[in-house]
C-alpha atoms as a PDB file:
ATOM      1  CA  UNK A   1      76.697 102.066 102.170  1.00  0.00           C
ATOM      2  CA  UNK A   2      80.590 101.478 101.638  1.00  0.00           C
ATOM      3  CA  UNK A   3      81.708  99.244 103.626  1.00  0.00           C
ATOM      4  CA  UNK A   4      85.988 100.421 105.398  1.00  0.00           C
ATOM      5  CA  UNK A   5      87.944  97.556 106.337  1.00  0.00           C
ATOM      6  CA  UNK A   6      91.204  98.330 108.530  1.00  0.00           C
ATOM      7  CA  UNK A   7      93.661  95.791 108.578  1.00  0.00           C
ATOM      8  CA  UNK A   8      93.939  93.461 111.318  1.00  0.00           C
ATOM      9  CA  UNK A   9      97.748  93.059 111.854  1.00  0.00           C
ATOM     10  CA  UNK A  10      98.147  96.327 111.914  1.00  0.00           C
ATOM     11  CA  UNK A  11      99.116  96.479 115.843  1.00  0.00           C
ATOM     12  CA  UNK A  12     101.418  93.523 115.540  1.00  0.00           C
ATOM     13  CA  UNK A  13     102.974  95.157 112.798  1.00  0.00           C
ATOM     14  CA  UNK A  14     103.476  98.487 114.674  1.00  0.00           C
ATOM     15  CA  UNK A  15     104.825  96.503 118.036  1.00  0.00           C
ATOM     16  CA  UNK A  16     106.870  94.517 115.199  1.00  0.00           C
ATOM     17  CA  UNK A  17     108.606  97.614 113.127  1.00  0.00           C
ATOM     18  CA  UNK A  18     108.855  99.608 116.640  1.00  0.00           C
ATOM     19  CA  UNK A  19     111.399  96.634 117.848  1.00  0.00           C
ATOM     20  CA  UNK A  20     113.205  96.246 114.991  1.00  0.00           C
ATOM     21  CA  UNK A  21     113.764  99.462 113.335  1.00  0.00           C
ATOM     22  CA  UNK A  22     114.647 103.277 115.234  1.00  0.00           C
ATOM     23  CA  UNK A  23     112.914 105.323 112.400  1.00  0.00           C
ATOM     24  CA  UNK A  24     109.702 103.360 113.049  1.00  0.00           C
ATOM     25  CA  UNK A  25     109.707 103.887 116.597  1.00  0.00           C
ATOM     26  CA  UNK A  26     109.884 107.523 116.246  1.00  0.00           C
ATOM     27  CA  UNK A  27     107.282 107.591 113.390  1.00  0.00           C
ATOM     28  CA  UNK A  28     104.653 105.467 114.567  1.00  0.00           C
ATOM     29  CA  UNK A  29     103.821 107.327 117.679  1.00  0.00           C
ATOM     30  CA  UNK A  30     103.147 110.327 115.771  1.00  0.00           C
ATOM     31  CA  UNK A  31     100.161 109.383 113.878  1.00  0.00           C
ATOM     32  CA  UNK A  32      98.641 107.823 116.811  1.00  0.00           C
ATOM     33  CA  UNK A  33      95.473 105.507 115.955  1.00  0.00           C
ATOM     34  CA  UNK A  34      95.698 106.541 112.120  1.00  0.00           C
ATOM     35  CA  UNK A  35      95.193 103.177 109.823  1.00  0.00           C
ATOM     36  CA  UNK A  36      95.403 102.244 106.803  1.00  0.00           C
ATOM     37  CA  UNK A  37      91.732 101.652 105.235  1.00  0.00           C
ATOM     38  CA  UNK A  38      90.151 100.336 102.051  1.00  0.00           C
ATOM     39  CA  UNK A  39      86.933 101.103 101.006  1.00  0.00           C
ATOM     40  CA  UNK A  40      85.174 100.293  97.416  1.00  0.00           C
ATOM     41  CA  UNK A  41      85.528  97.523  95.502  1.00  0.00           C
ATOM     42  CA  UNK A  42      88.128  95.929  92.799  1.00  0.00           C
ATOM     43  CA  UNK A  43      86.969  96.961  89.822  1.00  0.00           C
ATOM     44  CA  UNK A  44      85.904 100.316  91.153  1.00  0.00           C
ATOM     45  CA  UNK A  45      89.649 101.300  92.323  1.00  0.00           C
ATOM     46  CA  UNK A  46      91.134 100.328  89.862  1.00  0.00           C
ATOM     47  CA  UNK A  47      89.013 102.270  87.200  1.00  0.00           C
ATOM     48  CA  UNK A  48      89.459 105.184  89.322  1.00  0.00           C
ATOM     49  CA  UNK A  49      93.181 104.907  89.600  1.00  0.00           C
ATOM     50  CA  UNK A  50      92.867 104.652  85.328  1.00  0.00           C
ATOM     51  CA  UNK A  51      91.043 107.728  85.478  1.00  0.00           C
ATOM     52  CA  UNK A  52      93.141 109.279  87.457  1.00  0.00           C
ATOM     53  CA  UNK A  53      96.798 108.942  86.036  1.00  0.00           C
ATOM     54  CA  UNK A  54      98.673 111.800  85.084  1.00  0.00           C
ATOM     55  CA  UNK A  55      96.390 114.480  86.283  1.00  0.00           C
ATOM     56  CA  UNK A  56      95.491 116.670  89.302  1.00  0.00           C
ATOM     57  CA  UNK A  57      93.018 114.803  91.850  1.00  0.00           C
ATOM     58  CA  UNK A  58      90.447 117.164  91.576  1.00  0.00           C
ATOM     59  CA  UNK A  59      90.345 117.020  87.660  1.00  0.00           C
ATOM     60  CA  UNK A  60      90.471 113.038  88.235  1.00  0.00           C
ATOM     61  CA  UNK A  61      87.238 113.490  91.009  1.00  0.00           C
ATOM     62  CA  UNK A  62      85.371 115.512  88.055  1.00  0.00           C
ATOM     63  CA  UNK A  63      86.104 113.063  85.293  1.00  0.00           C
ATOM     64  CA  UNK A  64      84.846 110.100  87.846  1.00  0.00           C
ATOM     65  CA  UNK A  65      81.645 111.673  88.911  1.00  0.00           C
ATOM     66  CA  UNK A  66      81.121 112.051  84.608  1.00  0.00           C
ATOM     67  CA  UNK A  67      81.706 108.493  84.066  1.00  0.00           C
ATOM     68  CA  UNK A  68      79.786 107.054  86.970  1.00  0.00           C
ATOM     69  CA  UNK A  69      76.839 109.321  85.564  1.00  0.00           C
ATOM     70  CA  UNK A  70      77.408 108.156  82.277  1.00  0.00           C
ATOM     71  CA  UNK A  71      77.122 104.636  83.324  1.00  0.00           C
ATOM     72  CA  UNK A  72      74.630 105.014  85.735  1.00  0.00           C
ATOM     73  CA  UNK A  73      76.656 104.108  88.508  1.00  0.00           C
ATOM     74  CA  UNK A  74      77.470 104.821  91.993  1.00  0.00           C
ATOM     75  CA  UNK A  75      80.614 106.741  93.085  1.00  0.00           C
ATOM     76  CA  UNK A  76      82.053 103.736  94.992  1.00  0.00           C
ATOM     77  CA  UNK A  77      81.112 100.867  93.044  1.00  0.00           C
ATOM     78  CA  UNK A  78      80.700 101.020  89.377  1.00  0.00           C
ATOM     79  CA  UNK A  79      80.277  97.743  87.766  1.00  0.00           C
ATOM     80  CA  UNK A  80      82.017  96.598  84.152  1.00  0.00           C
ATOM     81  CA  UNK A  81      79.204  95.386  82.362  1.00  0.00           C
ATOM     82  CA  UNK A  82      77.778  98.738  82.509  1.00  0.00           C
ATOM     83  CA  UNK A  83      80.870  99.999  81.474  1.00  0.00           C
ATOM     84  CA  UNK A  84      80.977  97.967  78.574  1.00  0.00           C
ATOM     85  CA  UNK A  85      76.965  98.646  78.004  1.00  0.00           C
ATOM     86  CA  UNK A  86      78.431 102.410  76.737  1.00  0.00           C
ATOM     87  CA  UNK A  87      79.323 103.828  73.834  1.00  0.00           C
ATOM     88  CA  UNK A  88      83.139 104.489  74.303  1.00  0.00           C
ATOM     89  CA  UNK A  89      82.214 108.115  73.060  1.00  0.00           C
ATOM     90  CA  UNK A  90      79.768 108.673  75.861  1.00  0.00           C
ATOM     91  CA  UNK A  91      83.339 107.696  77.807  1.00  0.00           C
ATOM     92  CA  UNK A  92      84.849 110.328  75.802  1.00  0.00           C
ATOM     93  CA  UNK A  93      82.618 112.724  76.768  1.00  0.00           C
ATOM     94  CA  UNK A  94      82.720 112.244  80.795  1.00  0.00           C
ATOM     95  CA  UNK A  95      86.779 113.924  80.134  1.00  0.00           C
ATOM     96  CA  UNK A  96      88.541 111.242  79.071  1.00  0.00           C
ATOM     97  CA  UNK A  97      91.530 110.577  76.521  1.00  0.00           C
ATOM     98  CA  UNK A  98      91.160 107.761  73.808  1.00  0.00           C
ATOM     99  CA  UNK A  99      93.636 106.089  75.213  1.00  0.00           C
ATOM    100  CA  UNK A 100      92.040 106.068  79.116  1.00  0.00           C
ATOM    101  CA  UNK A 101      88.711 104.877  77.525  1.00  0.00           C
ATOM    102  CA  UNK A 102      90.772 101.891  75.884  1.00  0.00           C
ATOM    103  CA  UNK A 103      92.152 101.606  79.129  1.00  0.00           C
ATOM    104  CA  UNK A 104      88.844 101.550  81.121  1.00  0.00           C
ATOM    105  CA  UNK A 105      86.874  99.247  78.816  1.00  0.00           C
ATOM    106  CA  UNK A 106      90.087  96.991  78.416  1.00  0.00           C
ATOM    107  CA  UNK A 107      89.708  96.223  82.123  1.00  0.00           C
ATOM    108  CA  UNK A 108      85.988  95.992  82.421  1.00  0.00           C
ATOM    109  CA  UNK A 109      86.596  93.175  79.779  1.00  0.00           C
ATOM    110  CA  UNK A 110      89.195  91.646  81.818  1.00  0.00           C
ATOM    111  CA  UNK A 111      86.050  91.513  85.219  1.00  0.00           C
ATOM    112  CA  UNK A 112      83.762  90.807  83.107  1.00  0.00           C
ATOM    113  CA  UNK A 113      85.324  87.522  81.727  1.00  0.00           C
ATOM    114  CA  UNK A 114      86.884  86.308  84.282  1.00  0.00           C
ATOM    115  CA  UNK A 115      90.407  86.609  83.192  1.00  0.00           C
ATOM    116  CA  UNK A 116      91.177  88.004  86.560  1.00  0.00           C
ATOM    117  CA  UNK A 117      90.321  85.732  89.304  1.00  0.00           C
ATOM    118  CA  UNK A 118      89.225  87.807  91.775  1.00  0.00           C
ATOM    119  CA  UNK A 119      87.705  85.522  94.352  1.00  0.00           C
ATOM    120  CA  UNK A 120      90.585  83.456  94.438  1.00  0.00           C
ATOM    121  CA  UNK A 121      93.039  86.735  95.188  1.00  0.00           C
ATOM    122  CA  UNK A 122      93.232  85.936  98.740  1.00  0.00           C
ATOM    123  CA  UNK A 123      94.528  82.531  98.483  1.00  0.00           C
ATOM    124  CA  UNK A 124      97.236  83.565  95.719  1.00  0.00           C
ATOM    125  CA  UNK A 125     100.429  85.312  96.539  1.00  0.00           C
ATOM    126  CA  UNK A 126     101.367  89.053  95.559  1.00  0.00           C
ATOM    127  CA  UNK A 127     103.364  88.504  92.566  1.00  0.00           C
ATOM    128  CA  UNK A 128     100.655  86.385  91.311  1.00  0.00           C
ATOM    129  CA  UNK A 129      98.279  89.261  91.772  1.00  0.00           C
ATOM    130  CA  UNK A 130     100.429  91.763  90.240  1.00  0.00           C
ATOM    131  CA  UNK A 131     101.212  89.761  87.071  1.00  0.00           C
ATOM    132  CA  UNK A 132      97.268  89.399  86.437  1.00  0.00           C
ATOM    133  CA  UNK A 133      96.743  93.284  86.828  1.00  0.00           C
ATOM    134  CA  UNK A 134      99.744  93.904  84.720  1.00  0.00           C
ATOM    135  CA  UNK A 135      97.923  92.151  81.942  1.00  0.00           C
ATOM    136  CA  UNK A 136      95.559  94.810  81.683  1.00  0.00           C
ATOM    137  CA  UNK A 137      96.393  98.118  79.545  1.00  0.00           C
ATOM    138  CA  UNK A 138      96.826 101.209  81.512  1.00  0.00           C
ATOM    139  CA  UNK A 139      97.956  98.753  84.776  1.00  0.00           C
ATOM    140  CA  UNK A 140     101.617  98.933  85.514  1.00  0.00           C
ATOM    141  CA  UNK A 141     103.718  97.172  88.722  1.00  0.00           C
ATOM    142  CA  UNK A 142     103.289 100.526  90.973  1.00  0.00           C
ATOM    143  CA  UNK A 143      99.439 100.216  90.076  1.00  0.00           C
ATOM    144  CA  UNK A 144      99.268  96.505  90.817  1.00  0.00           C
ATOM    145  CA  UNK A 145     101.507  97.242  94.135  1.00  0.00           C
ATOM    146  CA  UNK A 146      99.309 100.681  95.381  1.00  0.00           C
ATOM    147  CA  UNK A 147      95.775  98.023  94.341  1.00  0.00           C
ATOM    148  CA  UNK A 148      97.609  95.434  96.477  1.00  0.00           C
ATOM    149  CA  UNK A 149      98.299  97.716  99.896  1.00  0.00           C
ATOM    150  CA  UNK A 150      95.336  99.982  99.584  1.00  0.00           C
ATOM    151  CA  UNK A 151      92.511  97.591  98.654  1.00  0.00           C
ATOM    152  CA  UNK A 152      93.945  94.135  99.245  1.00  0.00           C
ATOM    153  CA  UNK A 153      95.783  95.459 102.260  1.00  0.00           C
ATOM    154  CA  UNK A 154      98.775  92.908 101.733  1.00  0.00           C
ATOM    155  CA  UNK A 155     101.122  93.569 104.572  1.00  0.00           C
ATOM    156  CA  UNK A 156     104.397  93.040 103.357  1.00  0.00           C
ATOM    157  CA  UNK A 157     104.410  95.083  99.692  1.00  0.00           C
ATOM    158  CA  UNK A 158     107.675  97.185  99.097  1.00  0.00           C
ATOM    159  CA  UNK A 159     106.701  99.749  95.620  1.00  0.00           C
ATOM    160  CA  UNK A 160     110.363 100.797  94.854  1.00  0.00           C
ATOM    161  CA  UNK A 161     108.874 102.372  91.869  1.00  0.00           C
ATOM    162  CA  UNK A 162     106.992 104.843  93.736  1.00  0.00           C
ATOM    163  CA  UNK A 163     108.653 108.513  94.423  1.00  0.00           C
ATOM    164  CA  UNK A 164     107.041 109.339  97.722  1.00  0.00           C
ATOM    165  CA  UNK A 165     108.884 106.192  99.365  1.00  0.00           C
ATOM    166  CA  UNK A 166     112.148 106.646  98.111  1.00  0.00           C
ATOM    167  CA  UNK A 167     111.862 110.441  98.883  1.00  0.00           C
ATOM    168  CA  UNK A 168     110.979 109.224 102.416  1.00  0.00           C
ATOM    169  CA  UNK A 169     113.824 106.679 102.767  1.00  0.00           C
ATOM    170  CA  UNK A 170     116.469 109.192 101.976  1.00  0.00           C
ATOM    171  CA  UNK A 171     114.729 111.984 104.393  1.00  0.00           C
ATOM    172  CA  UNK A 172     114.447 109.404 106.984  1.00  0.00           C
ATOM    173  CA  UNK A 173     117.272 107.246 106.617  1.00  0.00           C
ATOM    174  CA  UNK A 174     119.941 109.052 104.689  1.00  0.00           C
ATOM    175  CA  UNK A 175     119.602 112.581 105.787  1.00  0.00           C
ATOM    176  CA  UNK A 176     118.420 113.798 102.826  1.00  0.00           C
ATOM    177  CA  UNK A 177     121.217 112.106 100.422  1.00  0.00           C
ATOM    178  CA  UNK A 178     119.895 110.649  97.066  1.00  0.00           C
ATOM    179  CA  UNK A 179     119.373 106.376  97.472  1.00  0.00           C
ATOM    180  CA  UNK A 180     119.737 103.695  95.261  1.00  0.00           C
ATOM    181  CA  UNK A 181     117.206 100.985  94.453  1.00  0.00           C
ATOM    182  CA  UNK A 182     119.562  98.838  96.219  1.00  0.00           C
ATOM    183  CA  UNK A 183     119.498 100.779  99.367  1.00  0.00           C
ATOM    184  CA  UNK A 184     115.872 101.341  99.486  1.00  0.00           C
ATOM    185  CA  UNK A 185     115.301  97.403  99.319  1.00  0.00           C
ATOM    186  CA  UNK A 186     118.016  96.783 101.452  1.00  0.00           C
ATOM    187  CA  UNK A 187     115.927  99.435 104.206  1.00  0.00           C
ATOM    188  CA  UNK A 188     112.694  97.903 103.131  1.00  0.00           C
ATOM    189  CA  UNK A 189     114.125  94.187 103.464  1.00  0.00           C
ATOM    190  CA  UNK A 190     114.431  95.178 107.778  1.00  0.00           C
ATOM    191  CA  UNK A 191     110.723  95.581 108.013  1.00  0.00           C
ATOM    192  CA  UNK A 192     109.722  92.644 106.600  1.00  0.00           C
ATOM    193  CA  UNK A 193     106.923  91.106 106.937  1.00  0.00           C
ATOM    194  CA  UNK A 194     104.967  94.445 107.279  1.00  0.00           C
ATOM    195  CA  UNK A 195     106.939  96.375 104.695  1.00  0.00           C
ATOM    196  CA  UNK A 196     103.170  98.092 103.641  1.00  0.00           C
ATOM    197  CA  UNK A 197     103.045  99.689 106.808  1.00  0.00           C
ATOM    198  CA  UNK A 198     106.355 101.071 107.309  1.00  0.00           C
ATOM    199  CA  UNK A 199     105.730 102.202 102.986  1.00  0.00           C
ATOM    200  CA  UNK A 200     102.359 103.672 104.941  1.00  0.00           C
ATOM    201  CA  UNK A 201     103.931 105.674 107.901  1.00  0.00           C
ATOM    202  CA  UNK A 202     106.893 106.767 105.035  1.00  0.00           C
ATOM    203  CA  UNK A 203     104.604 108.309 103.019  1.00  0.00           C
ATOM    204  CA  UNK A 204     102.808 109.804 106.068  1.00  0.00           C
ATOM    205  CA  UNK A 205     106.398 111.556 107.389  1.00  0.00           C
ATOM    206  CA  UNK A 206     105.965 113.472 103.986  1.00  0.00           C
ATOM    207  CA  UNK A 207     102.379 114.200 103.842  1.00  0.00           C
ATOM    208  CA  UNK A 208     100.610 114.167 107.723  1.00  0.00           C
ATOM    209  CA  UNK A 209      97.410 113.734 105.966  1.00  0.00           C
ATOM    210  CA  UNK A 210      96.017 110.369 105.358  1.00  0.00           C
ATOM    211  CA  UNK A 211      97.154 108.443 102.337  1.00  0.00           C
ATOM    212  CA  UNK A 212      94.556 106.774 100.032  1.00  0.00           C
ATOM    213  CA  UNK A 213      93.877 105.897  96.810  1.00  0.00           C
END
């Protein structure tokens, strides 16, 4: 059974944004006693979010359920070594690109070594965290940053590279203009130290339903 973990500042940090920021205090109400959750395990999410890049979510949902069968897995926690116990063509043959299997195996090596430390992730800070991940092919910052809010649950992770929160600044904050980089972190910078929760109630003024990974 999967085990969902909620995180535990999450009141503080809606009593916190409420205070300090007018958008929050509108938005937060709205959802009510919606929270963020994480469910699965490291190497698990971050396989799936491998599989998943650059195509629809069912398509990604069918190639996962191929590859967990191939390795004779289960849907929420696949391990590496029996990735790496696979041919990379049986890989292939669940949907996936050459490049994605690289990808895949590339970070099953990475678990399965040790080169990322993952029992010592909560004691190290985010940038830490993100410069292992980034060290794996197919794992870029706004991978690292969506692993670190959605599975680490970090509460204070600003992803300026990702579309959905600088559509939801400008909707929210700049009535629609285009924003700058600058302006987004200069925004993000008020709702520090829970900038992953006002990210999470951003992307929920776009979408009502409930943002995971």
């Amino acid at each position: 059974m999967v085990r969902i973990v909620t995180p535990d500042f999450w009141d503080e940090a809606c009593r916190h944004l409420s205070k300090r920021d007018r958008v929050m205090r509108k938005l937060i109400p709205m959802f009510g006693d919606a929270r963020l959750q994480s469910r699965g395990d490291a190497f698990t999410t971050l396989a799936r979010s491998i599989v998943g890049q650059q195509i629809s979510m069912k398509a990604a949902q069918t190639v996962w359920e191929r590859l967990v069968e191939a390795v004779d897995g289960e849907a929420e926690r696949v391990k590496p070594a029996a990735v790496l116990a696979v041919e990379a063509q049986q890989l292939r043959e669940a949907g996936m690109s050459a490049r994605k299997v690289d990808y895949v195996l590339d970070l099953a090596r990475h678990f399965e070594s040790g080169m990322v430390h993952v029992k010592q992730w909560q004691q190290m800070d985010d940038e830490a965290i993100i410069e292992e991940l980034v060290a794996i092919r197919g794992i870029g910052r706004w991978t690292a940053e969506m692993f670190l809010i959605f599975h680490l649950l970090r509460p204070n992770v600003l992803p300026l590279d990702d579309l959905g929160l600088m559509k939801g600044i400008s909707q929210n904050y700049f009535s629609g203009e285009p924003v700058s980089r600058a302006e987004a972190r200069e925004v993000g910078d008020a709702w520090a130290p829970f900038r992953s929760v006002a990210t999470w109630y951003i992307w929920r003024s776009l979408e009502p339903l409930p943002v995971s990974t």
